[in-house]
N, C-alpha and C. Protein backbone atom coordinates (compact mmCIF):
# COMPACT_ATOMS: atom_id res chain seq x y z
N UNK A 1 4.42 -2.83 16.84
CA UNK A 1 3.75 -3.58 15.81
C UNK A 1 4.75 -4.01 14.74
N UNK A 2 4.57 -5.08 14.17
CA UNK A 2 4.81 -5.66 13.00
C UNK A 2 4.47 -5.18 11.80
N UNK A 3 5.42 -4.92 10.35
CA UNK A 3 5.09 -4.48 9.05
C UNK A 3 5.36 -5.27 8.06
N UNK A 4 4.98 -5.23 7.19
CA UNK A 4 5.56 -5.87 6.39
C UNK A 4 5.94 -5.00 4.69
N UNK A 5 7.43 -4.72 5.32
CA UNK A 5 7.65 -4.12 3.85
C UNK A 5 8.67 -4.76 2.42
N UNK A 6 8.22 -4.54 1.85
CA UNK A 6 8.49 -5.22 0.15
C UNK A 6 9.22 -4.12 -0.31
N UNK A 7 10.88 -5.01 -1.10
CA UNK A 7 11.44 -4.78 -1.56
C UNK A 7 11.71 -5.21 -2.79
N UNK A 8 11.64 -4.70 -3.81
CA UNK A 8 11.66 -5.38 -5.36
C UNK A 8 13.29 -5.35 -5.82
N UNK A 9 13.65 -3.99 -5.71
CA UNK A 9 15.28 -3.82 -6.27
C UNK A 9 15.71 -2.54 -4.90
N UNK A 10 16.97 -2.32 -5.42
CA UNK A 10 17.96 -1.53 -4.69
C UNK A 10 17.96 -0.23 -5.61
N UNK A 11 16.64 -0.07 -6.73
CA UNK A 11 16.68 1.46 -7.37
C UNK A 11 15.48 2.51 -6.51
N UNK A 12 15.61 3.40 -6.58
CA UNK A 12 14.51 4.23 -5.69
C UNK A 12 13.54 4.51 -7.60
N UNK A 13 12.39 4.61 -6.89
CA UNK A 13 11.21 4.76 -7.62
C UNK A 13 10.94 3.18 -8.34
N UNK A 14 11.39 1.80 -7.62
CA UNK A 14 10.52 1.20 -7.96
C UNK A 14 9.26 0.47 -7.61
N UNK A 15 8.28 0.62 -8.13
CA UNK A 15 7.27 0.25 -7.97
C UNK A 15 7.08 -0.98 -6.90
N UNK A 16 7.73 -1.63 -6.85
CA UNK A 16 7.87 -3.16 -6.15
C UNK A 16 8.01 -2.50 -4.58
N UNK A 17 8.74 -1.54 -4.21
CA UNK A 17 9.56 -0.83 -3.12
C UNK A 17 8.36 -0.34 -2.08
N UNK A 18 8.32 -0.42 -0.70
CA UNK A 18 7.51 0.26 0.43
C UNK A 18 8.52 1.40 0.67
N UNK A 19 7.97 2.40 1.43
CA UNK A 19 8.42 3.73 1.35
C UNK A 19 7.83 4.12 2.91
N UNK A 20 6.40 3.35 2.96
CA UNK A 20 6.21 4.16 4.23
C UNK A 20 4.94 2.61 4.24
N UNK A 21 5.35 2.42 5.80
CA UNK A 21 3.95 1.07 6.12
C UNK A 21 3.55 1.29 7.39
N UNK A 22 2.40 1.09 7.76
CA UNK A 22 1.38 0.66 9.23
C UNK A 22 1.45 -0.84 9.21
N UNK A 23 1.94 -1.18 10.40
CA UNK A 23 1.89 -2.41 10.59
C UNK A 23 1.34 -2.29 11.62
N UNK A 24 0.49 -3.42 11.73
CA UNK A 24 -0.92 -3.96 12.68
C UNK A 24 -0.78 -5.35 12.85
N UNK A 25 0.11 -6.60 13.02
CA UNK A 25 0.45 -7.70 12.96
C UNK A 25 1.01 -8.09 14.42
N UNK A 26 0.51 -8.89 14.92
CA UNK A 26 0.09 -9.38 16.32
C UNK A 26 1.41 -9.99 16.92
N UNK A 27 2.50 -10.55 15.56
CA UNK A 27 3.80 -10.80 16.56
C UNK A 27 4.47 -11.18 14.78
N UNK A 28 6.26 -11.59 15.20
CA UNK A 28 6.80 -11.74 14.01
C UNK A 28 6.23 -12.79 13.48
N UNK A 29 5.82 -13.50 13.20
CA UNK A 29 5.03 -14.48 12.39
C UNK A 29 3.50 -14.51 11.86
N UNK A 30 3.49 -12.84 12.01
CA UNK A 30 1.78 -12.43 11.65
C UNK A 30 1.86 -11.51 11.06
N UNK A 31 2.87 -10.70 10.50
CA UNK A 31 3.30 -9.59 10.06
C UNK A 31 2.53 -9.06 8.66
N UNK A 32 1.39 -7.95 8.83
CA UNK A 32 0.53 -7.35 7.80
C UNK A 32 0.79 -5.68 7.99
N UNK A 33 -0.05 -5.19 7.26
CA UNK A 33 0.16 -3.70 6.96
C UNK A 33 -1.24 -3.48 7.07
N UNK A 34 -2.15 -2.40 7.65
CA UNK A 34 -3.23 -1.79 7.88
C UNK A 34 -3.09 -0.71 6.43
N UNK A 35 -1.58 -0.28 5.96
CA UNK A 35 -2.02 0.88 5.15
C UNK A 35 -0.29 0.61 4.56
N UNK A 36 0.21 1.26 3.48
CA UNK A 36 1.36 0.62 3.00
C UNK A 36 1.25 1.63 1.86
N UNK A 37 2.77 2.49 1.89
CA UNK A 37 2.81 3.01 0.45
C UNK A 37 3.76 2.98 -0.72
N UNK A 38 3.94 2.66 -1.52
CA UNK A 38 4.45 1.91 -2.91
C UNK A 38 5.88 3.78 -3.24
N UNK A 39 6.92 3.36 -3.67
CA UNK A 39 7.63 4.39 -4.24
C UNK A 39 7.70 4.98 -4.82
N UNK A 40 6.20 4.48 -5.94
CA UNK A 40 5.82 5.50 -7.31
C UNK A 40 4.33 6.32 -7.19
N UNK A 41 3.64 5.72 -5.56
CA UNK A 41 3.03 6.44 -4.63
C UNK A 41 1.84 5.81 -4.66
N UNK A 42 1.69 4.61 -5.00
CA UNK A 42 0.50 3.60 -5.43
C UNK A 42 0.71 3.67 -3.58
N UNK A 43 -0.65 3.58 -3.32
CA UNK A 43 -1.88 3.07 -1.67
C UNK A 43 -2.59 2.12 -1.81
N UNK A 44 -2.34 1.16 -0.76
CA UNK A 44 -2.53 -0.36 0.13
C UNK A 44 -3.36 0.36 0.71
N UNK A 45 -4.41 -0.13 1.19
CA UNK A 45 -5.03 -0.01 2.63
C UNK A 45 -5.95 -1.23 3.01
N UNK A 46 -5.62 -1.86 4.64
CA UNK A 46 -6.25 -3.26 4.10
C UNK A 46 -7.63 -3.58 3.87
N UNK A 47 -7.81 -4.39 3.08
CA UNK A 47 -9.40 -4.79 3.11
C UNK A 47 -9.94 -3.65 2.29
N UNK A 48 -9.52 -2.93 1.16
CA UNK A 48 -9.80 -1.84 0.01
C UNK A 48 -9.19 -2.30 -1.04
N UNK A 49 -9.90 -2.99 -2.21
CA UNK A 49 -9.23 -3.25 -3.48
C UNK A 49 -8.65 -4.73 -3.52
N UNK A 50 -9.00 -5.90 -2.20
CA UNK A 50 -8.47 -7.01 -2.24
C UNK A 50 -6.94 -6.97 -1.72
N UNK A 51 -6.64 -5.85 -0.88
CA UNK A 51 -5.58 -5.74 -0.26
C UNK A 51 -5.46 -6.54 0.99
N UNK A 52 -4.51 -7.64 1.47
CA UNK A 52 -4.59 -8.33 2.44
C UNK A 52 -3.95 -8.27 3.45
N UNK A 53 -2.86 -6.99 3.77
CA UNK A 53 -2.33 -6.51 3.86
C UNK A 53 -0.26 -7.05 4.03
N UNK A 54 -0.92 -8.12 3.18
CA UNK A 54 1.13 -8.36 2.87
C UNK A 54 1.30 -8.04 1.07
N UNK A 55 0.17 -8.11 0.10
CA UNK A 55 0.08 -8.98 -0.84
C UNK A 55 0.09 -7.86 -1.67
N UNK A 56 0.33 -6.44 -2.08
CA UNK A 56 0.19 -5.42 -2.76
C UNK A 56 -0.51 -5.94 -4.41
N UNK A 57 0.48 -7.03 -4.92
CA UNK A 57 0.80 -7.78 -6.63
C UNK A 57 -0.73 -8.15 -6.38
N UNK A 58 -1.28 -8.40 -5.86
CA UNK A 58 -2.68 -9.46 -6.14
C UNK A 58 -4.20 -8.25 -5.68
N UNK A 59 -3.54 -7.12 -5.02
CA UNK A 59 -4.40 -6.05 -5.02
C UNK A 59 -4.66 -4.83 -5.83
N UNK A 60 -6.12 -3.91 -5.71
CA UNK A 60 -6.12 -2.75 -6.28
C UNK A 60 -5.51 -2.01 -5.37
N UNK A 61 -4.60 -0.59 -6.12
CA UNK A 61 -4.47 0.23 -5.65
C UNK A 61 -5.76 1.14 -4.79
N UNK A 62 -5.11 2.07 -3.66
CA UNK A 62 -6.57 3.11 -3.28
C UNK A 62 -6.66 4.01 -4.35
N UNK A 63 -6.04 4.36 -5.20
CA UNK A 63 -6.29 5.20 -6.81
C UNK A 63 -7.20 4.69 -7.51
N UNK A 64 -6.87 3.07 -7.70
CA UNK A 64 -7.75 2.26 -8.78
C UNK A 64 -9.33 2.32 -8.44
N UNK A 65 -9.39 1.97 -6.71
CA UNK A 65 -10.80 1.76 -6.17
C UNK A 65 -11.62 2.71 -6.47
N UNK A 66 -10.94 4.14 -5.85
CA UNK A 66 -11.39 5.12 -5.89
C UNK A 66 -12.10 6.12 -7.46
N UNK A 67 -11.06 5.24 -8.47
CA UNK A 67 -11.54 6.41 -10.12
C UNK A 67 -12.47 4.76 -10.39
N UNK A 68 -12.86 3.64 -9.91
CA UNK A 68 -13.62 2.83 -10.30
C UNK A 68 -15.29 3.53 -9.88
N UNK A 69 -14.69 4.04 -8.91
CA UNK A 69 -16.07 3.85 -7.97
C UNK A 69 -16.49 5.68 -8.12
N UNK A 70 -15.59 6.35 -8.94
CA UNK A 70 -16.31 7.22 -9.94
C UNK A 70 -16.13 8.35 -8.98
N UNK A 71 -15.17 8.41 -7.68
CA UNK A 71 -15.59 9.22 -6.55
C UNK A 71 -14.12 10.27 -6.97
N UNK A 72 -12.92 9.72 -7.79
CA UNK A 72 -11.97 10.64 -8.06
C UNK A 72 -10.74 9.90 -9.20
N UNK A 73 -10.62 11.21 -9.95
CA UNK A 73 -9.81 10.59 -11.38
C UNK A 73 -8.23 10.00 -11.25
N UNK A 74 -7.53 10.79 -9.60
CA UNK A 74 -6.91 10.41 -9.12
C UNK A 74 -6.47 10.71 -7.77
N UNK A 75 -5.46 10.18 -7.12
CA UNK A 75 -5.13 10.88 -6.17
C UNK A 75 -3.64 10.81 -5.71
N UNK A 76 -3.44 11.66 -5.14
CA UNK A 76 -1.75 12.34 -5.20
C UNK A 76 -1.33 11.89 -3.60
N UNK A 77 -0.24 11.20 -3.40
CA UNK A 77 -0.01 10.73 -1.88
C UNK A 77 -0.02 12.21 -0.94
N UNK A 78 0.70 13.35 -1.58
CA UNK A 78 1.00 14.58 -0.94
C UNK A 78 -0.56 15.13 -0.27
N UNK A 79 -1.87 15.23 -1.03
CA UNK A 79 -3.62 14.98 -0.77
C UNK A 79 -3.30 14.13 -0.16
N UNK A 80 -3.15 12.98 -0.04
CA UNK A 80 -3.74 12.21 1.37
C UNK A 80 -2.92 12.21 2.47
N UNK A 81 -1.49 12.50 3.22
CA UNK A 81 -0.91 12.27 3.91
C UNK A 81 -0.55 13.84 4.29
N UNK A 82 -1.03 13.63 5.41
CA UNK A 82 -0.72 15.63 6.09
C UNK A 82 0.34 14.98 7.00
């Protein structure tokens, strides 16, 4: 499969930076992410928060969705990834 990971700078912990991606993209010219995680530990997942899965800048985080929707105040990547 195909990913698509985003690079902002050449510093570790920036926000702009993929760290870890699922790619689900049908060939190199289709290239998306099913799930995608940010360096300061912000979660993509597609189709959650307006995530499309290339587009992180124009989506909610799975943190944001989740303390919107009243179900948790936050959540820690280390909790979600066994």
């Amino acid at each position: 499969m195909r990913n698509y990971s985003h690079k902002a700078s050449n510093s570790w912990g920036d926000p702009g930076n993929t760290v870890h991606s699922v790619g689900i993209a049908t060939g190199s010219g289709n290239k998306k992410n099913a799930f995608e995680i940010m360096q300061n530990g912000d979660i993509y997942v597609l189709g959650i928060g307006g995530y499309d899965g290339t587009n992180p800048d124009s989506a909610s985080t799975l943190q944001e969705v989740l303390a919107a929707l009243g179900t948790a105040t936050s959540v820690n990547v280390a909790d979600v990834i066994v």
